[in-house]
PDB file of N, CA and C in Angstrom:
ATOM      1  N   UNK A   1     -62.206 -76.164-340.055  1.00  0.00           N
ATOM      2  CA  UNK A   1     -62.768 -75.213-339.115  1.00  0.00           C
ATOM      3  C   UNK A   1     -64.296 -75.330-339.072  1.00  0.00           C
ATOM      4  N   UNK A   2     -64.480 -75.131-340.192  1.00  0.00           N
ATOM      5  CA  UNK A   2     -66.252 -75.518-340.262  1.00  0.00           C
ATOM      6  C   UNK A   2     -66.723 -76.977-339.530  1.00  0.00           C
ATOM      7  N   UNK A   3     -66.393 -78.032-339.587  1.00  0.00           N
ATOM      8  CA  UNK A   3     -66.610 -78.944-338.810  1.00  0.00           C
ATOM      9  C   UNK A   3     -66.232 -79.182-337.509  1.00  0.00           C
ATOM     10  N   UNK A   4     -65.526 -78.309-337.140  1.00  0.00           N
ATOM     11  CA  UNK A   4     -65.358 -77.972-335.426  1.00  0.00           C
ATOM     12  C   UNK A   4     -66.332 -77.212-334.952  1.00  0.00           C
ATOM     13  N   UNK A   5     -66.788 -76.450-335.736  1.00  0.00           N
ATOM     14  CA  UNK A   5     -67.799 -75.429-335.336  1.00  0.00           C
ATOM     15  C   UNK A   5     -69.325 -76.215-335.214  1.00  0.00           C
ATOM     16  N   UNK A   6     -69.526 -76.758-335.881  1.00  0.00           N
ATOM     17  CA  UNK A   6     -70.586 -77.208-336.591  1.00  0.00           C
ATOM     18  C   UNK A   6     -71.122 -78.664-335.402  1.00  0.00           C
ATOM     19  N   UNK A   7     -69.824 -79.142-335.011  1.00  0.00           N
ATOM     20  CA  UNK A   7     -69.449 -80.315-334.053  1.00  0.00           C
ATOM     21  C   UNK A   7     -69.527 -79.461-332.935  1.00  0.00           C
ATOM     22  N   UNK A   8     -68.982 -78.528-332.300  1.00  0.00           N
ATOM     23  CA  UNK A   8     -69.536 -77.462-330.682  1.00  0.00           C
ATOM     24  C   UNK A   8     -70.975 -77.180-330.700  1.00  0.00           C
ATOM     25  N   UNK A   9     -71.233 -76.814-331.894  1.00  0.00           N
ATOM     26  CA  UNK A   9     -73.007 -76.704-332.212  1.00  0.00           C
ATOM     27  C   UNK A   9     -74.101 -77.587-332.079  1.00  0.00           C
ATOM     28  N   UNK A  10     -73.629 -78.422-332.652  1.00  0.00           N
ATOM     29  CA  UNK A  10     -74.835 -79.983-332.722  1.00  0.00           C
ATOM     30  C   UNK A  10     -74.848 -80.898-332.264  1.00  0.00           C
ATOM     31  N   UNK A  11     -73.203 -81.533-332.039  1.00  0.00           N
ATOM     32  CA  UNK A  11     -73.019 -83.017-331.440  1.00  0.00           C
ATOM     33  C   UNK A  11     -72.727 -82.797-330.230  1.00  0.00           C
ATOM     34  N   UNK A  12     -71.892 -82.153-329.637  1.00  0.00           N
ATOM     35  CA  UNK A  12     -71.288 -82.120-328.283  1.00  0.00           C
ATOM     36  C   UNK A  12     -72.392 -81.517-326.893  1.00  0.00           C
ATOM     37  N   UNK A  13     -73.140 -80.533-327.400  1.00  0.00           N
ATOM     38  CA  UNK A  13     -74.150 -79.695-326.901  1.00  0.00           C
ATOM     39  C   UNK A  13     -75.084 -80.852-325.964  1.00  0.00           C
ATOM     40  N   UNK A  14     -75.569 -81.910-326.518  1.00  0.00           N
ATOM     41  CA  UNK A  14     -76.351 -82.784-326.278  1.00  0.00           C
ATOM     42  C   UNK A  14     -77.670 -81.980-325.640  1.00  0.00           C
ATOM     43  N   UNK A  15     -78.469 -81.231-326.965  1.00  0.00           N
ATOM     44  CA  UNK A  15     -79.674 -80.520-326.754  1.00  0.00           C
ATOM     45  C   UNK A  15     -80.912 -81.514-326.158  1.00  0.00           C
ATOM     46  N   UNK A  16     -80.786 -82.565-326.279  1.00  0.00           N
ATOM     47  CA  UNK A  16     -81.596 -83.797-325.765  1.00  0.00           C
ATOM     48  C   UNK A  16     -81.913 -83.373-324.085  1.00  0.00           C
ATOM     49  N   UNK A  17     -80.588 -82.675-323.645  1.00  0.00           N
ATOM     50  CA  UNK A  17     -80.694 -82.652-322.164  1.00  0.00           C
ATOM     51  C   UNK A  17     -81.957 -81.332-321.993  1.00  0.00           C
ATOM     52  N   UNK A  18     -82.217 -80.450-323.088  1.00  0.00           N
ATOM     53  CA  UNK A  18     -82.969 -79.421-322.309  1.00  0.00           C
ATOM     54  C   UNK A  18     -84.128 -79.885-321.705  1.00  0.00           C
ATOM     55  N   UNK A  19     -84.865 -80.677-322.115  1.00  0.00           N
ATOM     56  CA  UNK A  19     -86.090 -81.099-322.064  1.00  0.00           C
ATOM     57  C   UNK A  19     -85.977 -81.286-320.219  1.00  0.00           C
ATOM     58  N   UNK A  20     -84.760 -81.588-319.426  1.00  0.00           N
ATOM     59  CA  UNK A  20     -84.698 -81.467-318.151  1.00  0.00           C
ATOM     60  C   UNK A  20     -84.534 -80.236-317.493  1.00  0.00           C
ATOM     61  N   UNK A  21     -83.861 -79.612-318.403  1.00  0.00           N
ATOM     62  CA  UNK A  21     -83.452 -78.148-317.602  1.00  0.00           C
ATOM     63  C   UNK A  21     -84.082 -77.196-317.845  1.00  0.00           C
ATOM     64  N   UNK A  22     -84.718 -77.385-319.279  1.00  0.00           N
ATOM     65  CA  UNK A  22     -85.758 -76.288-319.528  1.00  0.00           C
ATOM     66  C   UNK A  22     -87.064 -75.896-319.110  1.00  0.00           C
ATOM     67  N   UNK A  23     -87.583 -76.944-318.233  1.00  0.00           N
ATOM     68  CA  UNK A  23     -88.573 -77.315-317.556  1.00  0.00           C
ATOM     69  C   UNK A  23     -88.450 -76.243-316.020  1.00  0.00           C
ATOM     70  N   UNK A  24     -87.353 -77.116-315.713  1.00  0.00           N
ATOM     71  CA  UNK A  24     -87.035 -75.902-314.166  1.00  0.00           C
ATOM     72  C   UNK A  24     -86.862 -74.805-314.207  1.00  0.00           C
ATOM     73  N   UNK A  25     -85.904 -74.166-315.325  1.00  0.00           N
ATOM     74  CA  UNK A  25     -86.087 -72.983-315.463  1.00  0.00           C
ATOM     75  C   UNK A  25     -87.256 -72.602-315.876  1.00  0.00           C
ATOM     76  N   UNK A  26     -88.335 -72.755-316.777  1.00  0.00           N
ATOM     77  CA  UNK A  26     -89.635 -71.602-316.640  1.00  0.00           C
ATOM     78  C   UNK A  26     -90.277 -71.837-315.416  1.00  0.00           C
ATOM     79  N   UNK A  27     -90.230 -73.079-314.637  1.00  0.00           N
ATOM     80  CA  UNK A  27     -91.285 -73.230-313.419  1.00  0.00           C
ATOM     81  C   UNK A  27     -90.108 -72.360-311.949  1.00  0.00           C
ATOM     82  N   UNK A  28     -89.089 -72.128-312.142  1.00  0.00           N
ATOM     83  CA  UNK A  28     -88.566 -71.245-311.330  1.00  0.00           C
ATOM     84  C   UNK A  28     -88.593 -69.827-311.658  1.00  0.00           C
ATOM     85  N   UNK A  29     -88.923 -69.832-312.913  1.00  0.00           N
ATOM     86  CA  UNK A  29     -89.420 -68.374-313.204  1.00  0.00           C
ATOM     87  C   UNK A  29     -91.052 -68.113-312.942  1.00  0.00           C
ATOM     88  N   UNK A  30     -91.981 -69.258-312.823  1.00  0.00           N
ATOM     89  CA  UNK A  30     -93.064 -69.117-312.733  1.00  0.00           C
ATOM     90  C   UNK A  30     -93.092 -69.068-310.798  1.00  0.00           C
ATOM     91  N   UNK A  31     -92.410 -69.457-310.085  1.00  0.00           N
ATOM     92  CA  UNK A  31     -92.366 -69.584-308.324  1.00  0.00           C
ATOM     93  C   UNK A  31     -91.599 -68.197-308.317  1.00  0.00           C
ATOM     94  N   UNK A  32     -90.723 -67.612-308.721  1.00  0.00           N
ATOM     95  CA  UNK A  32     -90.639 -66.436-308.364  1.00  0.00           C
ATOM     96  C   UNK A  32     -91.564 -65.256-309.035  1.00  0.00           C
ATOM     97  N   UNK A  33     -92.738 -65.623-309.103  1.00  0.00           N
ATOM     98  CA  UNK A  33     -93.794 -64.655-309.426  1.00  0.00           C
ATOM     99  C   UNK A  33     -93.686 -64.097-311.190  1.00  0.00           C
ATOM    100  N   UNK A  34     -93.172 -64.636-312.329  1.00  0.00           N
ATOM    101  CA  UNK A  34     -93.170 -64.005-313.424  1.00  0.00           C
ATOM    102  C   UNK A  34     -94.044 -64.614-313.971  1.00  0.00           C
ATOM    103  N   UNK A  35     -94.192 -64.851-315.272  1.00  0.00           N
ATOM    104  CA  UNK A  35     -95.647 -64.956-316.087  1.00  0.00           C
ATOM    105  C   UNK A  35     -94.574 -65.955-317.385  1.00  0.00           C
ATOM    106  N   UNK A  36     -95.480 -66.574-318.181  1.00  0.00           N
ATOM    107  CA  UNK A  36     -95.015 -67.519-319.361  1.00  0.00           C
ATOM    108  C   UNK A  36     -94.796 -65.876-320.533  1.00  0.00           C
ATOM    109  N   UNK A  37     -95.365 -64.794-319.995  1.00  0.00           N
ATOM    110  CA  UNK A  37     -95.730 -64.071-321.299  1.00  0.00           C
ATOM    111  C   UNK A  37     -94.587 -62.783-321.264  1.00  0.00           C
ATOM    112  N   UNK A  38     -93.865 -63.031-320.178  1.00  0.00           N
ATOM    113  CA  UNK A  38     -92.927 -61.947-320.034  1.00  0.00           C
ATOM    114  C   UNK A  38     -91.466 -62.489-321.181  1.00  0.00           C
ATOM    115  N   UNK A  39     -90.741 -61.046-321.268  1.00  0.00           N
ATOM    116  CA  UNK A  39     -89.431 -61.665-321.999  1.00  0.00           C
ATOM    117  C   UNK A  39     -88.491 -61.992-321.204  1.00  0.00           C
ATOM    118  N   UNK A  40     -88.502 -61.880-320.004  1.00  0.00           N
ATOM    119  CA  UNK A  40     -87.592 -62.255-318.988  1.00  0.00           C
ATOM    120  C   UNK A  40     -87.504 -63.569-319.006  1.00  0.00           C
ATOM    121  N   UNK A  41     -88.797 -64.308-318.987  1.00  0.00           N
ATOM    122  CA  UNK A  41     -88.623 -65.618-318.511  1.00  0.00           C
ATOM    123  C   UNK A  41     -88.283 -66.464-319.770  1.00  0.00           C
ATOM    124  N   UNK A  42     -88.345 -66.129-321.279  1.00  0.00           N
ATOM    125  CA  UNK A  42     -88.284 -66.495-321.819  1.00  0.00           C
ATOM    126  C   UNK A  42     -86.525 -66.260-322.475  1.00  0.00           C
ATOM    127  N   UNK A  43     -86.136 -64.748-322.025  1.00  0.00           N
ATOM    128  CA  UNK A  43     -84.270 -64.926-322.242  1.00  0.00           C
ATOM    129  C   UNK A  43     -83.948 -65.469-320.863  1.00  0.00           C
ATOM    130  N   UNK A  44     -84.288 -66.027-319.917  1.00  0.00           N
ATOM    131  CA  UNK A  44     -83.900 -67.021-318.760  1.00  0.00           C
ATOM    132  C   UNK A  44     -83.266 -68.304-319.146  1.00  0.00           C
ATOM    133  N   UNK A  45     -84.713 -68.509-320.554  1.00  0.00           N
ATOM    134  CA  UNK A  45     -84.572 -69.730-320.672  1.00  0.00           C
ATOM    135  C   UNK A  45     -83.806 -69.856-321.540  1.00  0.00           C
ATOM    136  N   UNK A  46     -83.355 -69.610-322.739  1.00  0.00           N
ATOM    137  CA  UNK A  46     -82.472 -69.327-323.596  1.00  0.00           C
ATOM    138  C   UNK A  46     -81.178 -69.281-322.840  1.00  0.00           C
ATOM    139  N   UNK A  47     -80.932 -68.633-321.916  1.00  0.00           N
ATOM    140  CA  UNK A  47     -79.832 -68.745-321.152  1.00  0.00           C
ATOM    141  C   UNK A  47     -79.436 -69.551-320.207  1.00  0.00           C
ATOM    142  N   UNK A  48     -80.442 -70.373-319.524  1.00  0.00           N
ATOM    143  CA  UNK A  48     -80.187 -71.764-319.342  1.00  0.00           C
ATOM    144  C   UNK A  48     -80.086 -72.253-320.178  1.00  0.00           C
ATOM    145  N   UNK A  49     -80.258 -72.314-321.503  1.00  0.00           N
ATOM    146  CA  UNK A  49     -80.124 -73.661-322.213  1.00  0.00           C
ATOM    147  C   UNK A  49     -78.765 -73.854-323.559  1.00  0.00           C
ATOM    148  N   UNK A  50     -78.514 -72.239-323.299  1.00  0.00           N
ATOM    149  CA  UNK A  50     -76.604 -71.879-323.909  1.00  0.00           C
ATOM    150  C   UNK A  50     -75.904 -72.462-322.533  1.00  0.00           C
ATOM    151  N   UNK A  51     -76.064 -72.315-321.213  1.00  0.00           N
ATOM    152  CA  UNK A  51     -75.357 -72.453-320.440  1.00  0.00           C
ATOM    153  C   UNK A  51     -75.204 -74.020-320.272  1.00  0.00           C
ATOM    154  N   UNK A  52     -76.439 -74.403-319.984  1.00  0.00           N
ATOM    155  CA  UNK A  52     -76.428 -76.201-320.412  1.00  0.00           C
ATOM    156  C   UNK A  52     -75.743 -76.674-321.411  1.00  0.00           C
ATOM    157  N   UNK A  53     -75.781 -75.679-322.541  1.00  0.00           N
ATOM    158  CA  UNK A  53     -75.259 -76.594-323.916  1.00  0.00           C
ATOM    159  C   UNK A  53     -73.280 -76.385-323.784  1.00  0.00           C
ATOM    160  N   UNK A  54     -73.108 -75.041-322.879  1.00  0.00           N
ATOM    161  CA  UNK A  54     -71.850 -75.152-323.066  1.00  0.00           C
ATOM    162  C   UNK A  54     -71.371 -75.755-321.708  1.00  0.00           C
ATOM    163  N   UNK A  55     -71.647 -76.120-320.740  1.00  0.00           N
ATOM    164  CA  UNK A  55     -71.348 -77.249-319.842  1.00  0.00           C
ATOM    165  C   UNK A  55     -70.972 -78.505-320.583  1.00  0.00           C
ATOM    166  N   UNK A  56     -71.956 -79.034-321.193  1.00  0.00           N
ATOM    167  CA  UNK A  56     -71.885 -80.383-322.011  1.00  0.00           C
ATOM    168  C   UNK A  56     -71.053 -80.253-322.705  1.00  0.00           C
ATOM    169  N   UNK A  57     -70.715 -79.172-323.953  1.00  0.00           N
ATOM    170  CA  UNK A  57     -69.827 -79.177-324.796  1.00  0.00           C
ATOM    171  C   UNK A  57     -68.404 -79.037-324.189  1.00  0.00           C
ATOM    172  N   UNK A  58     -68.065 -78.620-323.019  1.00  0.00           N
ATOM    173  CA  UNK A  58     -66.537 -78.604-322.653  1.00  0.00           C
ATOM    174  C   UNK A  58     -66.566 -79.746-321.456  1.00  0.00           C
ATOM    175  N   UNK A  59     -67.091 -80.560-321.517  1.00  0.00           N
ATOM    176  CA  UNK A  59     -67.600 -81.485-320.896  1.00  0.00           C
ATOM    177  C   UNK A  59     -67.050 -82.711-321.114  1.00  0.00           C
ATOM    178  N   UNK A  60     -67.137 -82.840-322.800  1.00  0.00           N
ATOM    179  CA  UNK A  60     -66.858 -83.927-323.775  1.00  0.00           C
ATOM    180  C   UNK A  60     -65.742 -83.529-324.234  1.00  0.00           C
TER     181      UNK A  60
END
C-alpha cells in the first residue's frame, strides 16, 4: 500500500510538467487584475498544479 501511494505521489504526477502550467496560471491570475501577493492567486496555483498532477497520474 505504501508504495502505491508513494508511486500516485512522485512518479506518476510528472511534477516536471508544472513549470508549464504554473506559469499560466499566475499570469492569468495576474490579466485578471490580482496581485503575486494575494492568497487567491497563490491557492489558484496550488490548485492547478493538484489538478495537473492528477490528470497525469490517471493518465498513466
Amino acid at each position: 500500500m505504501k508504495g502505491r501511494i508513494k508511486t500516485h505521489l512522485f512518479t506518476l504526477p510528472r511534477w516536471f510538467a508544472l513549470a508549464f502550467f504554473g506559469p499560466s496560471a499566475l499570469i492569468g491570475s495576474l490579466l485578471a487584475g490580482g496581485t503575486l501577493a494575494e492568497l487567491n492567486t497563490w491557492l489558484g496555483f496550488i490548485a492547478v498544479a493538484f489538478l495537473m498532477a492528477a490528470g497525469h497520474s490517471q493518465n498513466t
